[in-house]
N, C-alpha and C. Protein backbone atom coordinates (compact mmCIF):
# COMPACT_ATOMS: atom_id res chain seq x y z
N UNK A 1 22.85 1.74 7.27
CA UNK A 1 23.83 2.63 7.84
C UNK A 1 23.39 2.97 9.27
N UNK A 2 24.24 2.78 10.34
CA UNK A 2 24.07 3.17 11.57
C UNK A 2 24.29 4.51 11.87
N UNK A 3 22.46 5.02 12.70
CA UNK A 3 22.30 6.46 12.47
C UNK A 3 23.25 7.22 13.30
N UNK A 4 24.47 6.89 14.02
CA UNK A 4 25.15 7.66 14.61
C UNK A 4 26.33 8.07 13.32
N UNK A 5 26.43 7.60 12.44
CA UNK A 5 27.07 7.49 11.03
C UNK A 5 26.72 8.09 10.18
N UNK A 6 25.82 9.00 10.26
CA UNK A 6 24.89 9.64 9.04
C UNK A 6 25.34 11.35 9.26
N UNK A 7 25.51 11.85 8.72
CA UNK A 7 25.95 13.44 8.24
C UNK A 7 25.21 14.26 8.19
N UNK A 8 24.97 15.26 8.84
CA UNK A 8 23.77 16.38 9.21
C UNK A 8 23.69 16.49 7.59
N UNK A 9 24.31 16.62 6.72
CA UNK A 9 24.22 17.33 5.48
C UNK A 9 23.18 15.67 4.65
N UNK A 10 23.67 15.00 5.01
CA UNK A 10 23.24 13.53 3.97
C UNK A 10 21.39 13.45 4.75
N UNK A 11 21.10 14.07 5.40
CA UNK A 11 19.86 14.31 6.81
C UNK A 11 19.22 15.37 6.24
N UNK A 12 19.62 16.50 5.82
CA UNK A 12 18.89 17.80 5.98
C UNK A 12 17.62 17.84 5.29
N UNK A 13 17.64 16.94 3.94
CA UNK A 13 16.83 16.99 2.86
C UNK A 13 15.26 15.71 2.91
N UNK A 14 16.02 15.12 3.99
CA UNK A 14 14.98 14.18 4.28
C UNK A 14 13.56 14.75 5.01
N UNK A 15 12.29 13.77 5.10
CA UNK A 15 11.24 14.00 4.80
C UNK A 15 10.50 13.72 6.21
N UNK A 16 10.04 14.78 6.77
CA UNK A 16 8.54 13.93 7.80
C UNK A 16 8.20 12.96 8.09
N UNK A 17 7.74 11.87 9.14
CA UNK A 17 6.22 10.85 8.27
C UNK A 17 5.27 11.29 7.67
N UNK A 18 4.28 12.67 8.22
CA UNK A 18 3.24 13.07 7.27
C UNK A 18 3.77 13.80 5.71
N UNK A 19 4.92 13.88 5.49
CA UNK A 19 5.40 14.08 4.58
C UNK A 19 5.61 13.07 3.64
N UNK A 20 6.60 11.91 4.05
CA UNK A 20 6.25 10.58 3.22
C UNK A 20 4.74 10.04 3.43
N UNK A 21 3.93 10.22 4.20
CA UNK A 21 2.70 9.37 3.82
C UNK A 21 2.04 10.12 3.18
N UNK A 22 2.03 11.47 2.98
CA UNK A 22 1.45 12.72 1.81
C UNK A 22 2.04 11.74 0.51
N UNK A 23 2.93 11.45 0.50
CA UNK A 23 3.58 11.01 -0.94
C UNK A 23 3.13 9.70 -1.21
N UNK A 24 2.99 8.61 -0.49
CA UNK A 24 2.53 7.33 -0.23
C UNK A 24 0.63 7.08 -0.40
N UNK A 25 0.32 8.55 -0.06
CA UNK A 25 -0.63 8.09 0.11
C UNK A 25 -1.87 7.43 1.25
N UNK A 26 -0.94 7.64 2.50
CA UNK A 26 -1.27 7.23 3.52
C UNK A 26 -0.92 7.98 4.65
N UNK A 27 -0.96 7.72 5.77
CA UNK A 27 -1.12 8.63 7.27
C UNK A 27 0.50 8.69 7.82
N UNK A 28 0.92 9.58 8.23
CA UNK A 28 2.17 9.63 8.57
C UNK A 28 2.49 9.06 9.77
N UNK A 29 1.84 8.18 10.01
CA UNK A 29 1.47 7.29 12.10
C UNK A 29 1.64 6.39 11.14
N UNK A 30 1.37 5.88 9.93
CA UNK A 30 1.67 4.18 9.29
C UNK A 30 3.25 4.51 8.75
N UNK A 31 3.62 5.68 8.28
CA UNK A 31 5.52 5.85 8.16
C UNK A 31 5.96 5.78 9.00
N UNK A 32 5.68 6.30 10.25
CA UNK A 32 6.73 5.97 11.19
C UNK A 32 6.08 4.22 11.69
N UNK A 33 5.19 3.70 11.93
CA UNK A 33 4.99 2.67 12.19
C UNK A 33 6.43 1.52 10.88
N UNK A 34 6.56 2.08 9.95
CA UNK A 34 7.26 1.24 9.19
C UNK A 34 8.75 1.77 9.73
N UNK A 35 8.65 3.21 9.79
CA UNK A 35 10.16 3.15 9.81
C UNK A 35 10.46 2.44 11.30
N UNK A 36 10.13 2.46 12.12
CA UNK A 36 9.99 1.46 13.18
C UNK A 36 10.45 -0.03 13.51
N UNK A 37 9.68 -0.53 12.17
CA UNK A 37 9.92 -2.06 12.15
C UNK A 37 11.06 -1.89 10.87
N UNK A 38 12.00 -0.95 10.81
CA UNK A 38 12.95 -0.86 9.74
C UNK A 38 12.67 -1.19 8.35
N UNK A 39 11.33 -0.79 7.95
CA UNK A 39 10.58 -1.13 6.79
C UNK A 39 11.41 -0.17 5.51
N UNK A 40 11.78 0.80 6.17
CA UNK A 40 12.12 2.02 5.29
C UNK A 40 13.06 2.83 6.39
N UNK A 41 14.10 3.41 5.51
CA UNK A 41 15.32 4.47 6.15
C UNK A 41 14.94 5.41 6.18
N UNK A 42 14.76 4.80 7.61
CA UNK A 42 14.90 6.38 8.75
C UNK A 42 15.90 6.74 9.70
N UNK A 43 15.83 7.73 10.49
CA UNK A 43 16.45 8.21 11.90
C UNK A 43 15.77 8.48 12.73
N UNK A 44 15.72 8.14 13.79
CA UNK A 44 15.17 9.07 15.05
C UNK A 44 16.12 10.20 15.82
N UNK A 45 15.32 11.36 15.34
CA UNK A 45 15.76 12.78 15.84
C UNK A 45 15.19 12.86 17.30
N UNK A 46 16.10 13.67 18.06
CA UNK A 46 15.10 14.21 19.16
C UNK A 46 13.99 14.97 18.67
N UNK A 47 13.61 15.40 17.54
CA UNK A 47 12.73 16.38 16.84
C UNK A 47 10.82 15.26 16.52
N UNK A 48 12.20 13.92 16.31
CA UNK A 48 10.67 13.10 15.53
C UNK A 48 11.89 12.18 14.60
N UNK A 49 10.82 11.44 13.60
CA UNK A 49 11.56 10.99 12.54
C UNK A 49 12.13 11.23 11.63
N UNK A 50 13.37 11.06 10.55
CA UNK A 50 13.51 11.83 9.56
C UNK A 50 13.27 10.40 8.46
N UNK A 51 13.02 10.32 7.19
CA UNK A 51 12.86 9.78 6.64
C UNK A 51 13.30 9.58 5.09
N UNK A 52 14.33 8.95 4.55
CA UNK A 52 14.85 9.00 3.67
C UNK A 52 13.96 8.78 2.24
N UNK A 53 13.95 10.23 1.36
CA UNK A 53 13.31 10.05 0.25
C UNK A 53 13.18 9.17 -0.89
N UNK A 54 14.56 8.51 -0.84
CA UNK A 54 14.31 7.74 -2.07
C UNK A 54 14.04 6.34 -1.43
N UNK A 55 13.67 6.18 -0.67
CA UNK A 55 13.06 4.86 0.05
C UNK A 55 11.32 4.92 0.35
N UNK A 56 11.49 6.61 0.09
CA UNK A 56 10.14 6.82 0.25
C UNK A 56 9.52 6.17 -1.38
N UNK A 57 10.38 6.69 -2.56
CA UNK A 57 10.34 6.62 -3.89
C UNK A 57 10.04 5.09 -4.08
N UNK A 58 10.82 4.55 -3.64
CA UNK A 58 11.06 3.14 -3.58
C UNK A 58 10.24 2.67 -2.84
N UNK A 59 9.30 2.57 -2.24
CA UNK A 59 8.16 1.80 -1.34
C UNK A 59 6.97 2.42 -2.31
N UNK A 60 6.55 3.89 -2.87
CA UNK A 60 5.79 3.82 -3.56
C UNK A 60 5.74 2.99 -4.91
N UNK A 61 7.22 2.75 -5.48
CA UNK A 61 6.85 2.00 -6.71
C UNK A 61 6.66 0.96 -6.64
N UNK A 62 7.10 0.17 -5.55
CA UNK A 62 6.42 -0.84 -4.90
C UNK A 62 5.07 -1.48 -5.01
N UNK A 63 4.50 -0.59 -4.25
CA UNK A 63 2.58 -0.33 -4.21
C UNK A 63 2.26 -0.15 -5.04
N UNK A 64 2.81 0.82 -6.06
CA UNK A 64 2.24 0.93 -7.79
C UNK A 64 2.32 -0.03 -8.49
N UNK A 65 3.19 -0.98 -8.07
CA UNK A 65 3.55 -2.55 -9.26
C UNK A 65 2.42 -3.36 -8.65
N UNK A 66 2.35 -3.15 -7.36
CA UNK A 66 1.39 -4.52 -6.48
C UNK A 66 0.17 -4.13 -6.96
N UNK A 67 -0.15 -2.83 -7.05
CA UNK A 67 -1.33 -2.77 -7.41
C UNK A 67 -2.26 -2.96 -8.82
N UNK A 68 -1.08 -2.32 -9.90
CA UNK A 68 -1.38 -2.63 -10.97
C UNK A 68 -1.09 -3.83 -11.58
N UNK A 69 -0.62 -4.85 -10.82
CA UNK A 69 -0.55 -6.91 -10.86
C UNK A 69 -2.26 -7.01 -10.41
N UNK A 70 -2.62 -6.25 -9.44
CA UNK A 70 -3.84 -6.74 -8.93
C UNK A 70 -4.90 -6.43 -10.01
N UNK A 71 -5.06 -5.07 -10.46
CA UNK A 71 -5.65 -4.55 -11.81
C UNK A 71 -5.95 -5.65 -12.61
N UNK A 72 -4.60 -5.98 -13.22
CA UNK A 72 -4.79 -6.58 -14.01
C UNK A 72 -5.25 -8.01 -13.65
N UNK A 73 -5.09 -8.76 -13.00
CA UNK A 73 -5.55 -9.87 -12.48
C UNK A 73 -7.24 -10.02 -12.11
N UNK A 74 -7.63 -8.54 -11.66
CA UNK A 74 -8.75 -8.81 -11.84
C UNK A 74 -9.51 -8.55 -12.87
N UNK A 75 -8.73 -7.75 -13.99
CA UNK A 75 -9.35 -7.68 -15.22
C UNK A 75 -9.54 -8.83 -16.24
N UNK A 76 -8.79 -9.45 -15.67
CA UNK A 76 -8.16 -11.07 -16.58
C UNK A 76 -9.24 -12.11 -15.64
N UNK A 77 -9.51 -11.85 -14.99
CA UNK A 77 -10.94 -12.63 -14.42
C UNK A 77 -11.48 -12.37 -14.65
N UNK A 78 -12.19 -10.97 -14.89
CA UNK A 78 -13.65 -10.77 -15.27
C UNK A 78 -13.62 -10.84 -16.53
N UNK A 79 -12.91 -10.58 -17.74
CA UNK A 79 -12.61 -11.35 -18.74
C UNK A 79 -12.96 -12.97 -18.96
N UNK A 80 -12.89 -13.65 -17.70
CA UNK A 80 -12.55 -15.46 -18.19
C UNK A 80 -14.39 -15.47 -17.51
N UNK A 81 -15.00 -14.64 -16.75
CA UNK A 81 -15.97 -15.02 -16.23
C UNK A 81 -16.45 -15.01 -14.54
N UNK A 82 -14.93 -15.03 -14.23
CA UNK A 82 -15.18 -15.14 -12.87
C UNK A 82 -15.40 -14.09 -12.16
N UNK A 83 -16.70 -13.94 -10.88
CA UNK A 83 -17.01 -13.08 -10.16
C UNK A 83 -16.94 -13.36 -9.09
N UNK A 84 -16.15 -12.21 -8.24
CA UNK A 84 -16.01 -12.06 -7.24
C UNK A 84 -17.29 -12.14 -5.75
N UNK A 85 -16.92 -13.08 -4.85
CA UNK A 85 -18.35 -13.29 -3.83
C UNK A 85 -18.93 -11.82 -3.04
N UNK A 86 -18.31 -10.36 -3.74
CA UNK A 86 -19.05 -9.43 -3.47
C UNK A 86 -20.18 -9.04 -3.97
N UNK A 87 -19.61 -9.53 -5.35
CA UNK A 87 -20.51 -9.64 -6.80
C UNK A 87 -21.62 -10.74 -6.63
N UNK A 88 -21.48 -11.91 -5.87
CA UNK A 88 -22.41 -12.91 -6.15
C UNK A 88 -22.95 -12.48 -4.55
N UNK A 89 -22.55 -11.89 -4.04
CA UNK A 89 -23.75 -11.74 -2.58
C UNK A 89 -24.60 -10.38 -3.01
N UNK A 90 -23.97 -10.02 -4.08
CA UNK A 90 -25.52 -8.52 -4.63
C UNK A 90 -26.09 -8.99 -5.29
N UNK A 91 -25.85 -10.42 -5.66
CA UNK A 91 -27.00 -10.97 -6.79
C UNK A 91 -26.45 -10.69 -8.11
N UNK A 92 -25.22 -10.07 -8.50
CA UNK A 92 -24.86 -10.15 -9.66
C UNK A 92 -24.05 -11.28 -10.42
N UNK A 93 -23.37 -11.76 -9.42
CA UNK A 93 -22.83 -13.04 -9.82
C UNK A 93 -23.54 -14.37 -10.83
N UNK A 94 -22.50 -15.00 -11.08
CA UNK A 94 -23.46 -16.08 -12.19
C UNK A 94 -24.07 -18.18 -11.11
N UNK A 95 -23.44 -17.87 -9.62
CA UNK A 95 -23.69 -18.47 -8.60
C UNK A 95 -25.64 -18.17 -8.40
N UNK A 96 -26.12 -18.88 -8.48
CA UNK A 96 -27.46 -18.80 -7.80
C UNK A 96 -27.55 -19.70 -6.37
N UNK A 97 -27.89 -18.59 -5.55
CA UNK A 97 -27.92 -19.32 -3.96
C UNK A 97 -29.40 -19.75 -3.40
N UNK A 98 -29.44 -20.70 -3.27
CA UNK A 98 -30.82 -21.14 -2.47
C UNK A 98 -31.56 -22.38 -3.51
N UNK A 99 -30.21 -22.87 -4.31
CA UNK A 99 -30.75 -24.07 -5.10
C UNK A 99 -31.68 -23.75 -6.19
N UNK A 100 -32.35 -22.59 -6.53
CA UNK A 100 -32.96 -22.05 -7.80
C UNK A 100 -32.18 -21.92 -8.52
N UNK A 101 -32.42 -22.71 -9.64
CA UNK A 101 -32.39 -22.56 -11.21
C UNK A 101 -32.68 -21.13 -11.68
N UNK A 102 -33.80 -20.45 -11.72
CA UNK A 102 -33.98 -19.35 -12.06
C UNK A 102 -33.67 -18.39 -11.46
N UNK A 103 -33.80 -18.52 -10.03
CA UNK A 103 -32.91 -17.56 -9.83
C UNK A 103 -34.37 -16.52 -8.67
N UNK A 104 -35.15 -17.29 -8.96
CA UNK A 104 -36.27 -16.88 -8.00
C UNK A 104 -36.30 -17.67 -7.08
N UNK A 105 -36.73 -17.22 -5.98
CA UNK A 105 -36.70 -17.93 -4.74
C UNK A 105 -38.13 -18.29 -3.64
């Protein structure tokens, strides 16, 4: 919707950036950075940004699905065995580096 089209009343209830990134989880300089690149519905007020809540709603459930795919993906690896090269550069990994067998060097 083109913001010259939008209704002080359909506006009033909308949200900050540090207000959506309170909700997000993140810095209100990365909301307006999105509402920016039209990531999420906003307006630009002479005041600042306004930011439409249920887009706010809608970008967090977003991040909640991406993240809990990732959860589980890495639970389903460490399950099958596989460790991550954070894990094998503390030495916990099942990789031995420096060509030892045992694991002594």
């Amino acid at each position: 919707m083109d913001e010259r089209t939008r209704g002080i009343r359909e506006i009033e209830n909308w949200l900050s950036p540090s207000q959506a990134g309170a909700m997000l989880g993140t810095s209100g300089q990365w909301v307006t950075q999105l509402a920016r690149r039209r990531e999420l519905d906003a307006v630009r007020t002479s005041l600042g940004w306004l930011i439409n809540p249920a887009d706010v709603e809608r970008l967090a459930k977003e991040r909640l699905e991406k993240a809990e795919k990732k959860i589980s993906a890495m639970k389903s690896a460490r399950s099958a065995g596989v460790v991550g090269a954070r894990a094998q550069r503390a030495g916990r990994g099942k990789a031995s580096l420096g060509g030892s067998v045992s694991g002594q060097v």
